[in-house]
Protein backbone atom coordinates (compact mmCIF):
# COMPACT_ATOMS: atom_id res chain seq x y z
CA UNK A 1 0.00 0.00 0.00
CA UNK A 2 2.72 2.42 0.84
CA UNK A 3 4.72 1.91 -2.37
CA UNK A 4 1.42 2.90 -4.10
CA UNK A 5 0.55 5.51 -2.17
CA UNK A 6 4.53 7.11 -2.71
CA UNK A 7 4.24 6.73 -6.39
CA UNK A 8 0.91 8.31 -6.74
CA UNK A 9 2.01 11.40 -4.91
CA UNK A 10 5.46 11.54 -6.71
CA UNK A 11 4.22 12.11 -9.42
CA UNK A 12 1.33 14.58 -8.76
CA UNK A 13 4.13 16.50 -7.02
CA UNK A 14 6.15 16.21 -10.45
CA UNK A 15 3.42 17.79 -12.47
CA UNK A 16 2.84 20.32 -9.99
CA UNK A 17 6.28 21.20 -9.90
CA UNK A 18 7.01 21.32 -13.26
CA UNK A 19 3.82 23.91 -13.48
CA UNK A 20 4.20 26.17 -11.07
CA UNK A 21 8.31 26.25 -12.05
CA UNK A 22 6.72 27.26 -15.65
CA UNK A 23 4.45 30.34 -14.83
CA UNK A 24 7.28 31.53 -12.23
CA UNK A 25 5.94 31.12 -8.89
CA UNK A 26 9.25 30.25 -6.53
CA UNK A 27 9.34 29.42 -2.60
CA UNK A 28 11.28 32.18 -0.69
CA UNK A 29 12.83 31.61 2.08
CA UNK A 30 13.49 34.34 4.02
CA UNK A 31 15.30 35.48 7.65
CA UNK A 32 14.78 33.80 10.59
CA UNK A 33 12.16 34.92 13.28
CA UNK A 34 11.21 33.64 16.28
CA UNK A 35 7.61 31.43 16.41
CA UNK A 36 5.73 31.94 18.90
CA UNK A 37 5.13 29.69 21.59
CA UNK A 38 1.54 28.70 21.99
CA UNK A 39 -0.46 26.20 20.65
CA UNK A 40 -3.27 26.53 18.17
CA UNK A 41 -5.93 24.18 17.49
CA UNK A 42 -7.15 22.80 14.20
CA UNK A 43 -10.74 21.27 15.24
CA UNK A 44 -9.40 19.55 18.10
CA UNK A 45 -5.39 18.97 17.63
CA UNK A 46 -3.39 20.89 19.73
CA UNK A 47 -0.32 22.50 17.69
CA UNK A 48 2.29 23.53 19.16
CA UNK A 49 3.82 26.39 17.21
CA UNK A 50 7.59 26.51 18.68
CA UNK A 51 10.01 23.96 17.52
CA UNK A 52 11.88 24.10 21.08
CA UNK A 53 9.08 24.14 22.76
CA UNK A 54 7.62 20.47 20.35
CA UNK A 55 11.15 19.23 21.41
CA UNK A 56 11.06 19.59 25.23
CA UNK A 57 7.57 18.14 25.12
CA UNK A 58 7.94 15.47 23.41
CA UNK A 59 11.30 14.69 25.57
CA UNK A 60 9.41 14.85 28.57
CA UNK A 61 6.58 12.90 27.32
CA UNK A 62 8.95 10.69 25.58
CA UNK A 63 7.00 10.99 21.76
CA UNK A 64 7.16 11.10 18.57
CA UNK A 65 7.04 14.65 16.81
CA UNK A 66 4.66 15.27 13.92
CA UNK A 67 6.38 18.55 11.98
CA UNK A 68 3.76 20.61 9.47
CA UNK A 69 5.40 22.97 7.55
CA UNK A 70 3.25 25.28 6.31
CA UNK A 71 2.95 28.55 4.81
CA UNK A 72 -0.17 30.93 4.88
CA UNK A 73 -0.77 31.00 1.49
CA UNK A 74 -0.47 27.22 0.67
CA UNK A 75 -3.65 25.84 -0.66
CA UNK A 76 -2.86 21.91 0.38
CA UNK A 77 -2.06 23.17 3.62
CA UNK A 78 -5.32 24.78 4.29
CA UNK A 79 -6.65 20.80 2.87
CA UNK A 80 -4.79 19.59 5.15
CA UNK A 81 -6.26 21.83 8.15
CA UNK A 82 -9.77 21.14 6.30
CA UNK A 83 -10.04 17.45 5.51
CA UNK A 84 -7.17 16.06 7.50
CA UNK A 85 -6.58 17.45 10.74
CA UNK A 86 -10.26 18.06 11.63
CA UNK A 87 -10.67 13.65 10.81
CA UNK A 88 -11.84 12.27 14.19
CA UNK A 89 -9.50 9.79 13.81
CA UNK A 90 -6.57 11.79 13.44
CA UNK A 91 -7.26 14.08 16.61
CA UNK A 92 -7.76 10.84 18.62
CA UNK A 93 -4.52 9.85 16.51
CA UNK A 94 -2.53 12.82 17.45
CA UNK A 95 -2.72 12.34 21.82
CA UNK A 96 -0.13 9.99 21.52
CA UNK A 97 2.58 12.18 19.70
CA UNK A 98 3.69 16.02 19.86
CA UNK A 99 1.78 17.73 16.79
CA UNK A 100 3.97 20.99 15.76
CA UNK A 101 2.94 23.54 13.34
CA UNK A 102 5.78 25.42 11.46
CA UNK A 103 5.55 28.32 9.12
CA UNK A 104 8.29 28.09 7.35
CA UNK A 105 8.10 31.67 6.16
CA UNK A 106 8.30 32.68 9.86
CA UNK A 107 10.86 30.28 11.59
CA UNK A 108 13.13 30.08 8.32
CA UNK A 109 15.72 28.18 10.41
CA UNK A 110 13.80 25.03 11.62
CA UNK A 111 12.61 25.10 7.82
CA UNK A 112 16.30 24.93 6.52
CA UNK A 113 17.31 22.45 9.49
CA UNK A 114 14.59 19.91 7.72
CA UNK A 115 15.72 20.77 4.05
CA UNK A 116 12.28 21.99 3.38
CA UNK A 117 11.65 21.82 -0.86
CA UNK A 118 7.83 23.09 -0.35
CA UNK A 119 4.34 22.57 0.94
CA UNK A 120 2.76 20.74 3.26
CA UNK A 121 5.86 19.06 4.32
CA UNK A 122 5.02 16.80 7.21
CA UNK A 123 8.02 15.51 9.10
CA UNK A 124 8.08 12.62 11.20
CA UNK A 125 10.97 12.60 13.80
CA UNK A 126 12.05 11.05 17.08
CA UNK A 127 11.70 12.98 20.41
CA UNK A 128 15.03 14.90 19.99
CA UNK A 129 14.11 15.68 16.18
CA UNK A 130 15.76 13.53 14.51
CA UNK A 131 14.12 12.68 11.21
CA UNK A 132 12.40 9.17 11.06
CA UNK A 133 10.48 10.14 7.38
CA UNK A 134 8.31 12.47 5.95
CA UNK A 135 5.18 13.41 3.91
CA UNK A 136 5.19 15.61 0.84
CA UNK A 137 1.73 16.84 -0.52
CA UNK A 138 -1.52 16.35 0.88
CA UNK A 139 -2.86 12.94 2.02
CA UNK A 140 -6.49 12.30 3.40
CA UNK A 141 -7.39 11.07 6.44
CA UNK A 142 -6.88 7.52 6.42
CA UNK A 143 -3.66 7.52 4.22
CA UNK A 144 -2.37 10.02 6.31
CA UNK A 145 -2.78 7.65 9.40
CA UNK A 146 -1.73 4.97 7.58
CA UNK A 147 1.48 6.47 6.16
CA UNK A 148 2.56 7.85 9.42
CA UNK A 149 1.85 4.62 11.45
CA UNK A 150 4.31 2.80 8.59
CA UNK A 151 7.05 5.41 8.93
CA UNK A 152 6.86 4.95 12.61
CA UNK A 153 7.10 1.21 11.80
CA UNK A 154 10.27 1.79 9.69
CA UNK A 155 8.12 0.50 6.38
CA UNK A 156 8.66 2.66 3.64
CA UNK A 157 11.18 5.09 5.50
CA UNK A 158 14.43 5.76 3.12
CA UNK A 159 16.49 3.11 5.54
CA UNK A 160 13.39 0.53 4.55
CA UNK A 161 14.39 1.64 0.98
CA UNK A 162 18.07 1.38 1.10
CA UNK A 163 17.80 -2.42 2.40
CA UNK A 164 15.36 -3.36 -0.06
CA UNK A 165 18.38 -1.98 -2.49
CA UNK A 166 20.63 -4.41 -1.02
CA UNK A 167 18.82 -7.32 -1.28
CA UNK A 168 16.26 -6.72 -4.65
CA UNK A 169 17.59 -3.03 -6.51
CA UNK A 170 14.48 -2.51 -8.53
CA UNK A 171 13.76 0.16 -11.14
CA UNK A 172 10.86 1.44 -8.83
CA UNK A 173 12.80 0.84 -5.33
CA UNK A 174 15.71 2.91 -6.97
CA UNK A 175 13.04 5.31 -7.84
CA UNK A 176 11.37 5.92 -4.22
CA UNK A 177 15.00 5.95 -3.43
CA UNK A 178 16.21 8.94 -5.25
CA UNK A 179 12.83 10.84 -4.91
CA UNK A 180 12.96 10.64 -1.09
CA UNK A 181 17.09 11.70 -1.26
CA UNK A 182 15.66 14.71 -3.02
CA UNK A 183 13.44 15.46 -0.79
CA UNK A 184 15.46 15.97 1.39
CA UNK A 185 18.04 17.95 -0.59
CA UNK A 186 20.91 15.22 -1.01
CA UNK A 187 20.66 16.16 -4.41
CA UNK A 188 23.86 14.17 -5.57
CA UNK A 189 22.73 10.78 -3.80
CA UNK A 190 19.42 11.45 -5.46
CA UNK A 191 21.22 11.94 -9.06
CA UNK A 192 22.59 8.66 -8.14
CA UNK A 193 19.55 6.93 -8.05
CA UNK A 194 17.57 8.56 -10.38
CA UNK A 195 20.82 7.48 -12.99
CA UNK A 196 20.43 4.01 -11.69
CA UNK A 197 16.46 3.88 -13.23
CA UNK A 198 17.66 5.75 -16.15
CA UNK A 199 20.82 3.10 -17.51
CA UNK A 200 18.74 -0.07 -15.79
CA UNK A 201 15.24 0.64 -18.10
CA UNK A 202 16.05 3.12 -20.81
CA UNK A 203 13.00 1.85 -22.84
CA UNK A 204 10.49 2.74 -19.81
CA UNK A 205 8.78 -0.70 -19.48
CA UNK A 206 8.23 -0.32 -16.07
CA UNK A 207 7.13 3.74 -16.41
CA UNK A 208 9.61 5.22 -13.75
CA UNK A 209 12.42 6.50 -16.58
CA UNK A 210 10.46 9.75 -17.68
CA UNK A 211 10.21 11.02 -14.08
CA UNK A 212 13.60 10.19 -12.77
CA UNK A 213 14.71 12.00 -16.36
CA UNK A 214 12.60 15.08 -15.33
CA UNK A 215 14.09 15.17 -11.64
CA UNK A 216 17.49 14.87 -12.97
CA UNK A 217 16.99 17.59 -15.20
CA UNK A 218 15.42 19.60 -12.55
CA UNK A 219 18.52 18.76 -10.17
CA UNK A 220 20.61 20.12 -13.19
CA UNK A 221 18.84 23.47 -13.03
CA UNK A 222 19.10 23.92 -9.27
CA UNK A 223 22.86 23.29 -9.65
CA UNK A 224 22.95 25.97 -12.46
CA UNK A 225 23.75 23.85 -15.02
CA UNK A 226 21.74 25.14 -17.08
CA UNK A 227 22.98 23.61 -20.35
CA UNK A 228 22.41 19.98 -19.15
CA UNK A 229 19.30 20.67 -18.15
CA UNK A 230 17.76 22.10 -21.19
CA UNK A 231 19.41 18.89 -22.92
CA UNK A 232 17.68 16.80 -20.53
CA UNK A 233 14.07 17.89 -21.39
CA UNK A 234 14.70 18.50 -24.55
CA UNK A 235 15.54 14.50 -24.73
CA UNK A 236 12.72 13.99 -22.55
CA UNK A 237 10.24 15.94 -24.89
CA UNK A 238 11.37 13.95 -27.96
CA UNK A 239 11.53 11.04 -26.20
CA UNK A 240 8.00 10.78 -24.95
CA UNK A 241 6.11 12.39 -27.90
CA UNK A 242 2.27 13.32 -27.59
CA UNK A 243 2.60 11.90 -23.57
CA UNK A 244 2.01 13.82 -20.80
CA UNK A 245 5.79 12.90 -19.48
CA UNK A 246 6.01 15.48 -22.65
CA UNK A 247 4.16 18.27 -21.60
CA UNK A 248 5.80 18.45 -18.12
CA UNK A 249 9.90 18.67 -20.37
CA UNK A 250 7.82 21.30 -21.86
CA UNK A 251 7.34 23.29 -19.19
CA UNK A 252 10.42 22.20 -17.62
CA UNK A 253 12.27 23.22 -20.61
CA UNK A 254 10.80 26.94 -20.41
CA UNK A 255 11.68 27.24 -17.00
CA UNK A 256 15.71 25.99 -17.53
CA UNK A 257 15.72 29.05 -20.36
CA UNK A 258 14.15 31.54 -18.37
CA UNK A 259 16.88 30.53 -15.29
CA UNK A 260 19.59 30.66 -18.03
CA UNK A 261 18.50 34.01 -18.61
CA UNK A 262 17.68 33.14 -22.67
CA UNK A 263 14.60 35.30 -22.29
CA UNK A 264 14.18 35.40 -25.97
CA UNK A 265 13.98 31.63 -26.27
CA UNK A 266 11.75 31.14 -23.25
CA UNK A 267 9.28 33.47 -24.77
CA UNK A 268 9.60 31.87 -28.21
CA UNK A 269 9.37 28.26 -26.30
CA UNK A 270 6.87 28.99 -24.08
CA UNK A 271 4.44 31.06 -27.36
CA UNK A 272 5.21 27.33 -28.87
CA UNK A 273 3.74 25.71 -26.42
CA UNK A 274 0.74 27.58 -26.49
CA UNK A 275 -0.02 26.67 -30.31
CA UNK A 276 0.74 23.18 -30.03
CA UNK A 277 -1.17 22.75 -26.86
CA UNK A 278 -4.10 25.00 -27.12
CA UNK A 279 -6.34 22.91 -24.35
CA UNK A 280 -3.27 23.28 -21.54
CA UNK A 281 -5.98 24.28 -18.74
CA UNK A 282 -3.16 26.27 -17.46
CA UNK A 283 -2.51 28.07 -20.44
CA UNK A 284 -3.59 31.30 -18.73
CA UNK A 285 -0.20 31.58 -16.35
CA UNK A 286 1.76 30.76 -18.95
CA UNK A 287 0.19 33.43 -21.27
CA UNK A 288 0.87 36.11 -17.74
CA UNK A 289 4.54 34.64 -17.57
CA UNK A 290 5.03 35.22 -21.36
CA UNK A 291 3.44 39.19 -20.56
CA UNK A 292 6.16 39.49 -18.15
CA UNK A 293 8.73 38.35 -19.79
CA UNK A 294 8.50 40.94 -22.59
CA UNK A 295 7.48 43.55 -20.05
CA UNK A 296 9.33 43.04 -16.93
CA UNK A 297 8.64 45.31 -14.10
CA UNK A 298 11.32 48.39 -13.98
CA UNK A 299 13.67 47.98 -11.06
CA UNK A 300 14.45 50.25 -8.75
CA UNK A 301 17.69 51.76 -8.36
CA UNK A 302 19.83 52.32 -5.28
């Protein structure tokens, strides 16, 4: 269930990514502030909202510590808050372990301790916060439940991964492998694995090869290597004609020529992209990110 559950949400998150990379929303990160101490409640859940204070009461109580990073203007977190958190069975769920809130926009420096890539990130971690897993995306109710009850069991953790590598290395273990590395932003262990899918099924039978292609490129980019990148998608693109692996080295592939700063042939790629995909239901933000691009906002000087 877990392994299906993992895959699912990779690559939902890959899409996502991929779009909101395109239209040129980013996640800022900015200086550290102090959280505030109390707790909040979501429909019944006690949060606390300091990470010192989750730490020494979950050391005294000797429990596990649920992490949500957040931000205020994260639609799956408010989901989460909605549909997850307000579950009867996860408020009976959460007496038995410290439940912490984080805004990562706020406390900056818990959210750079955990490697935070975006949001909801729920973190799993021992008493002294030490990580055990954690949760990327939304999940409802009962798969949230069930996901953190695994983790807590050590199935499906990255050290549950690493010794099914040593025993059975599988296109899709080697996968989950190099998506949770990522995750975590252990970018060249995660280029690692993502390599390992790539040489081990280069014709896709088993349907993992397109994504770990797409994170590699993407791991390219954040390393500012641009020109690999753009080769990556590009192979990508022609490799997976009329697919939607496709449209996401599409978008991809706009994004690594905007970061290269070839504003010319981002607009020109991303106008392309447009004509060829006229039904893109997020056609929209592109169309805004193209407006921008030939009229960028003046700067101000000083």
């Amino acid at each position: 269930m877990i392994g299906d559950i993992m895959r699912e949400g990779i690559k939902i998150s890959l899409m996502v990514a991929a779009i909101i990379m395109a239209v040129g929303l980013a996640i800022v990160i900015g200086c550290s502030q102090k959280a505030e101490e109390a707790k909040v409640s979501s429909d019944g859940i006690d949060f606390v909202t300091d990470y010192a204070k989750a730490l020494e009461i979950a050391q005294e109580k000797d429990q596990k510590i649920i992490i949500d990073f957040y931000t205020d203007w994260c639609v799956w977190c408010k989901r989460l808050d909605t549909f997850t958190y307000s579950d009867s069975a996860v408020i009976e769920f959460s007496k038995s372990m410290v439940f912490a809130k984080i805004n990562a926009e706020v406390d900056t420096l818990t959210a750079q301790k955990y490697v935070i890539p975006g949001y909801p990130t729920v973190v799993i971690a021992e008493s002294d916060g030490t990580e055990i897993e954690r949760i990327g995306g939304f999940l409802p109710a009962e798969e949230f439940i069930q996901t953190v009850n695994d983790y807590l069991n050590d199935v499906g953790t990255l050290a549950d991964y690493l010794r099914m590598a040593d025993t059975n290395a599988t296109v899709e273990v080697n996968y989950v492998i190099g998506e949770k590395y990522e995750s975590r932003g252990m970018y060249e262990e995660a280029k690692t694995y993502y390599q390992k899918v790539i040489d081990a099924d280069p014709d896709d039978r088993e349907g993992y090869t397109g994504d770990a292609m797409l994170s590699m490129g993407g791991l390219y980019i954040r390393d500012k290597e641009y020109d690999k990148g753009i080769d990556q998608f590009r192979e990508v693109i022609n490799k997976y004609k009329d697919t939607e692996t496709a449209i996401d080295g599409e978008l991809w592939l706009g994004y690594a020529l905007r970061k290269k700063g070839d504003t010319a042939a981002a607009i020109g790629h991303y106008e392309a992209f447009l004509k060829n995909y006229s039904d893109f239901e997020n056609s929209d933000r592109i169309k805004e990110t193209i407006e921008k691009l030939k009229n960028p906002p003046p700067t101000e000087a000083g």
